[in-house]
Protein backbone atom coordinates (compact mmCIF):
# COMPACT_ATOMS: atom_id res chain seq x y z
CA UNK A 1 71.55 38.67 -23.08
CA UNK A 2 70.57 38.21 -19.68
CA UNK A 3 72.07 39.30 -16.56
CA UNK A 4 72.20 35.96 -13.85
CA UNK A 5 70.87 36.06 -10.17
CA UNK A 6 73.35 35.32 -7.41
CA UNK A 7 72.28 32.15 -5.67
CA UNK A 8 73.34 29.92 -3.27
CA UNK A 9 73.86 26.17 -3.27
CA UNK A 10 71.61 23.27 -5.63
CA UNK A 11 69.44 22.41 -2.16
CA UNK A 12 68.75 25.86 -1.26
CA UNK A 13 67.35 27.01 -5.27
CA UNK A 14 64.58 24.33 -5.57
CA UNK A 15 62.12 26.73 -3.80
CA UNK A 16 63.52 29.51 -5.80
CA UNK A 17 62.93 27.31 -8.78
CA UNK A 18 59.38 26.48 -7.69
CA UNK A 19 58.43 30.13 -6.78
CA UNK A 20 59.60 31.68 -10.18
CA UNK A 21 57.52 33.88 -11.98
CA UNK A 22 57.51 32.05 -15.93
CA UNK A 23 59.97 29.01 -17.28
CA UNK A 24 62.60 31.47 -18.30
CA UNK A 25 63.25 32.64 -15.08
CA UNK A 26 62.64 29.15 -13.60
CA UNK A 27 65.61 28.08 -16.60
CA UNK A 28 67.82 30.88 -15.39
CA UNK A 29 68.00 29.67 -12.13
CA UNK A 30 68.36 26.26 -12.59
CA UNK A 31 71.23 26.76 -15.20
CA UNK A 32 72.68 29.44 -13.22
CA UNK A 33 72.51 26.40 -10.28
CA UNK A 34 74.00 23.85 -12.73
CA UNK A 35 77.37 26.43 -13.11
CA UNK A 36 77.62 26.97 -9.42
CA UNK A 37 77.15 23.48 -8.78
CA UNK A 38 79.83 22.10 -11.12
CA UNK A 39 81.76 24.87 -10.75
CA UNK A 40 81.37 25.84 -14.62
CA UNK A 41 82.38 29.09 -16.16
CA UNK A 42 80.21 28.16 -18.84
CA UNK A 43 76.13 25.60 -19.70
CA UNK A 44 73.91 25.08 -21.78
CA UNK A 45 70.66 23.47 -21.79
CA UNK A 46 69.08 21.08 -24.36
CA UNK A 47 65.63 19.58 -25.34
CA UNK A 48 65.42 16.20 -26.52
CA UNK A 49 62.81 13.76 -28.13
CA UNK A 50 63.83 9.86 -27.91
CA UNK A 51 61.48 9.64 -30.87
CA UNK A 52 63.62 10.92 -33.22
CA UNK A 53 66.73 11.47 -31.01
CA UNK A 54 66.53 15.21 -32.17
CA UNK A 55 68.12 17.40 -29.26
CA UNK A 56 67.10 21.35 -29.48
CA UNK A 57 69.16 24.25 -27.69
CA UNK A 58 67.39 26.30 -25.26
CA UNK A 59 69.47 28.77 -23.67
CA UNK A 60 73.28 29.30 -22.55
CA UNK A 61 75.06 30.39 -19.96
CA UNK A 62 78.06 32.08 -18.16
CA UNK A 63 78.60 33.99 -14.73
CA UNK A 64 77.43 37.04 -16.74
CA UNK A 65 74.91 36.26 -19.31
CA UNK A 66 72.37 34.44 -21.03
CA UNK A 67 71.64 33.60 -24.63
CA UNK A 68 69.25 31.82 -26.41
CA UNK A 69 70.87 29.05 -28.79
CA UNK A 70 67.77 27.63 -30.31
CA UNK A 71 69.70 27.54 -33.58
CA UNK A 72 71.59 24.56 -32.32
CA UNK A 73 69.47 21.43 -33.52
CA UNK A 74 71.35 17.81 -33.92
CA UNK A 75 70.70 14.23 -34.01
CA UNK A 76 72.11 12.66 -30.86
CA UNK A 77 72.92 9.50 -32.68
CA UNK A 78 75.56 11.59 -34.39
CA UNK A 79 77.18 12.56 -31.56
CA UNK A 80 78.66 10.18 -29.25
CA UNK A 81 79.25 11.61 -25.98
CA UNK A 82 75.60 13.26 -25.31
CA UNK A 83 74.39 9.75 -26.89
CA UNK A 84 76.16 7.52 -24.05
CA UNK A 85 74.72 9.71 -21.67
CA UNK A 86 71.11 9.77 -22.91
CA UNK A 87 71.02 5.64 -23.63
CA UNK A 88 72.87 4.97 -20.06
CA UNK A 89 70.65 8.12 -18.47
CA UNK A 90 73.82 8.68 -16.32
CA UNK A 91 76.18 11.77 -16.36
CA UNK A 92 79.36 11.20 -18.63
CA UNK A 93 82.58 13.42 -18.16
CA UNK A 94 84.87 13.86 -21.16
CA UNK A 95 88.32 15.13 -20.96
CA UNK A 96 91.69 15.02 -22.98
CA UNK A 97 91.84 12.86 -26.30
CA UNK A 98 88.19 11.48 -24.95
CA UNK A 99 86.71 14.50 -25.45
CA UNK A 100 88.15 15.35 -28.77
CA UNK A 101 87.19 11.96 -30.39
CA UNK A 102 83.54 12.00 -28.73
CA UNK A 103 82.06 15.76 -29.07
CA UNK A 104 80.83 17.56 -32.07
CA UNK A 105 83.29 20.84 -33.18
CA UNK A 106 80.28 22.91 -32.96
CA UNK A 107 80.66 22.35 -29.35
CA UNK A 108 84.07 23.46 -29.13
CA UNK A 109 83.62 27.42 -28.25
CA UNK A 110 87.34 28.26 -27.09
CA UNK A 111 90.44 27.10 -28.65
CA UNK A 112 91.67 25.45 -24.87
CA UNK A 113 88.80 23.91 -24.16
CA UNK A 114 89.60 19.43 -23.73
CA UNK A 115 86.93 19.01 -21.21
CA UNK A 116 82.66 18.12 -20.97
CA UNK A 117 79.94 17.36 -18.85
CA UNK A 118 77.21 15.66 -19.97
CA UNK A 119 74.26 15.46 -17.64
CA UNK A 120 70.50 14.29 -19.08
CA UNK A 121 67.63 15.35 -17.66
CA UNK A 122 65.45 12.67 -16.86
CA UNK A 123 62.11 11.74 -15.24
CA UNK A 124 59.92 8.69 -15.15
CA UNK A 125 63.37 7.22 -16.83
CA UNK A 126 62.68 9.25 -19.82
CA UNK A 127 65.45 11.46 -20.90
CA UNK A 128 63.76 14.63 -21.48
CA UNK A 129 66.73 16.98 -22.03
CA UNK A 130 70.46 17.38 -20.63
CA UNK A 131 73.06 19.66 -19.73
CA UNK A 132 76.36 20.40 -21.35
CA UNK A 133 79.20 21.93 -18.84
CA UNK A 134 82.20 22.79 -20.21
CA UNK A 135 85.05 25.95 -18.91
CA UNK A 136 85.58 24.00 -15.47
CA UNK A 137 86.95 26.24 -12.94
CA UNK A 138 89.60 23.81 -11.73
CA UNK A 139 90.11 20.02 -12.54
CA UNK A 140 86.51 18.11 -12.51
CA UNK A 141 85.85 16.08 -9.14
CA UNK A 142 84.66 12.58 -10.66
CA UNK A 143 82.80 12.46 -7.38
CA UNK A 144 80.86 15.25 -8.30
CA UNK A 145 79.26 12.60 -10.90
CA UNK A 146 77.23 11.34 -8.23
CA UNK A 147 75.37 14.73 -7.37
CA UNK A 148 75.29 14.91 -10.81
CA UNK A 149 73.08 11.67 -11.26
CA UNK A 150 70.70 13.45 -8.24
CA UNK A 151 70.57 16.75 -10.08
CA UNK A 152 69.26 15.22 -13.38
CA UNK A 153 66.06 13.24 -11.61
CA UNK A 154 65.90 16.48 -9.54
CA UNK A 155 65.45 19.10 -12.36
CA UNK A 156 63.56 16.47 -14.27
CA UNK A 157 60.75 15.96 -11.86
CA UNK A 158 60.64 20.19 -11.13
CA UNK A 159 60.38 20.77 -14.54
CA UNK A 160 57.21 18.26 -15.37
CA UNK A 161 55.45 18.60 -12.08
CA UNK A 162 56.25 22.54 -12.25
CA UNK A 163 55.01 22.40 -16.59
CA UNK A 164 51.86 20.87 -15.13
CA UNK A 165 49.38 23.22 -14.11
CA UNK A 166 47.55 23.68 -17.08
CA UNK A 167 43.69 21.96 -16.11
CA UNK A 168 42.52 20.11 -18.50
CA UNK A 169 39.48 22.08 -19.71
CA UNK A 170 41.76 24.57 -20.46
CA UNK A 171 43.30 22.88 -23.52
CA UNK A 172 41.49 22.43 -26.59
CA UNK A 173 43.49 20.53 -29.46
CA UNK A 174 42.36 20.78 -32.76
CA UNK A 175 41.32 17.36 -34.97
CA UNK A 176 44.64 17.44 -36.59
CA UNK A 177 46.90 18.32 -33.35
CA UNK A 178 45.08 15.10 -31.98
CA UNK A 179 45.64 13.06 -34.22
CA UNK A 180 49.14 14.00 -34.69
CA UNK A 181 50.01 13.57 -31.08
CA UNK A 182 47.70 10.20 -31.15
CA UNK A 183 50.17 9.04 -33.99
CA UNK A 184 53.32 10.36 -31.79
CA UNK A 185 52.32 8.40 -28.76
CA UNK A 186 51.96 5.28 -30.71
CA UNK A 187 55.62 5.85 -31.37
CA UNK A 188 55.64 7.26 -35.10
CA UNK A 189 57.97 9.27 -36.60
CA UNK A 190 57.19 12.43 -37.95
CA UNK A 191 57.70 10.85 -41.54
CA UNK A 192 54.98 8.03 -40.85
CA UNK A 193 52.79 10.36 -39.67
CA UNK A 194 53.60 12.40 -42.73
CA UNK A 195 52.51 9.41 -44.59
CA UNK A 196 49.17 8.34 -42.71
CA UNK A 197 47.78 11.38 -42.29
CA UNK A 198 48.81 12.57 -45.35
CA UNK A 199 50.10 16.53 -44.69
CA UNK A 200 53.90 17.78 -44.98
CA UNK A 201 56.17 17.06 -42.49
CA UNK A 202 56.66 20.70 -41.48
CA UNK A 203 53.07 20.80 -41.03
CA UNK A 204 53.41 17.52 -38.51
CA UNK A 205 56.31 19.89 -36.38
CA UNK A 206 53.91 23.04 -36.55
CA UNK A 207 51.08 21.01 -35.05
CA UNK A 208 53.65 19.36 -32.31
CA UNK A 209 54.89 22.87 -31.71
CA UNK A 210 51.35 23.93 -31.44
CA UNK A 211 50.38 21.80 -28.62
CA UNK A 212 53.83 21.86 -26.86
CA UNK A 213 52.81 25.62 -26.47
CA UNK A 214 49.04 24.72 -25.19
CA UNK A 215 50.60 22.13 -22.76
CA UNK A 216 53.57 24.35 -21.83
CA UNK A 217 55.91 21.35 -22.14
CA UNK A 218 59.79 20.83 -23.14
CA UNK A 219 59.13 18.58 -26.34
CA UNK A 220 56.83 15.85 -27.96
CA UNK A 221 57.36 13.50 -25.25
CA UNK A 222 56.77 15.51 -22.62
CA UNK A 223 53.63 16.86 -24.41
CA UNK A 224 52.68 13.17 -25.08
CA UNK A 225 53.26 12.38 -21.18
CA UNK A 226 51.23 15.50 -20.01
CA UNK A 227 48.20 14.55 -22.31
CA UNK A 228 47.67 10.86 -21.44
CA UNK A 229 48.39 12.35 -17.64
CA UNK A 230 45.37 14.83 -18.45
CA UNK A 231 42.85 12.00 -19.91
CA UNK A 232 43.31 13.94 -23.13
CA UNK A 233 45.10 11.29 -25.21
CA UNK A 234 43.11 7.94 -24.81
């Protein structure tokens, strides 16, 4: 758990968000952002690969707290309403019978709850990772959709520029973690490059992880994106 910081308006956190200390911090605020924002009671915040369409949870968060729901792992394509919203790379807002028929139970954390907002996170016009609102304060402005659509190419373009420090002589890759991400930029799955390369599959995600945490980057795109960038991958 994690106590929030009091903030402002979406505008006036970006240099916050710039200036903070690590990613968690920079995280906190822009969640904490994403509730005031939306007027949300309650957000979380995703990872996702378009490789595989698998979608990892980050952290969540209230007016009060923070917790880490990296437990929470799914395959979008299973799960209609954060699917819409990652193939149309718009915001989607679910309430009533909608939301029921188009949202995962697991999703569902109070027994009143009939309402969503879906919001990817998105740069270059990759989807990188989204938001889920739900607890809405009072009855959702479908104008607020809009801002929405600015917030997600917003946070997307803070959060690779920001993950991009890291100079290139700093990171060495291993042969393997190379050749893994060579195989995941030429659009493989981690099965196939199971198969080619001839190791497990957790050993594949180990190496991915490995080099996410070299590269300081959200996922296997992102890490594939920041390597080419860096003249690494060629």
């Amino acid at each position: 758990m994690y106590l929030l910081v009091k903030l402002d308006n979406w505008e006036s956190n970006v240099d916050k968000i710039k200036a903070a200390i690590n990613q968690e911090h920079k995280i906190k605020i822009i969640l904490e952002s994403f509730l005031t924002d939306f007027l949300l009671n309650e957000a979380m915040l995703f990872r996702y690969s378009p490789i595989d369409h698998l979608a990892e949870g980050i952290l969540s968060a209230t007016k009060s707290e923070f917790k880490h729901i990296s437990s929470i792992r799914d395959d979008i394509t299973s799960i209609p309403a954060i699917f819409k919203a990652i193939k149309t790379r718009t915001p989607q807002y679910y309430e009533g019978n909608n939301f029921h028929l188009n949202i995962s139970k697991k999703y569902i954390i109070a027994d009143n709850q009939d309402a969503l907002l879906v919001v990817p996170i998105i740069f270059n016009q990759v989807v990188i990772g989204y938001f889920l609102g739900s607890q809405f304060k009072k009855p959702f402005d479908l104008k607020l959709l809009i801002e929405a659509t600015l917030f997600s190419k917003d946070i997307g373009e803070i959060l690779f520029n920001q993950f991009n420090f890291i100079e290139e002589a700093e990171i060495k890759l291993s042969k393997r973690e190379y050749e893994v991400m060579k195989c995941t930029a030429s659009g493989y799955s981690t099965k196939q490059i199971a198969h080619i390369l001839e190791i497990s599959e957790t050993t594949i995600k180990q190496y991915i992880k490995s080099v996410m945490a070299k590269t300081n980057t959200l996922n296997r795109t992102h890490a594939v994106a920041f390597l080419i960038q860096k003249n690494i991958l060629k």
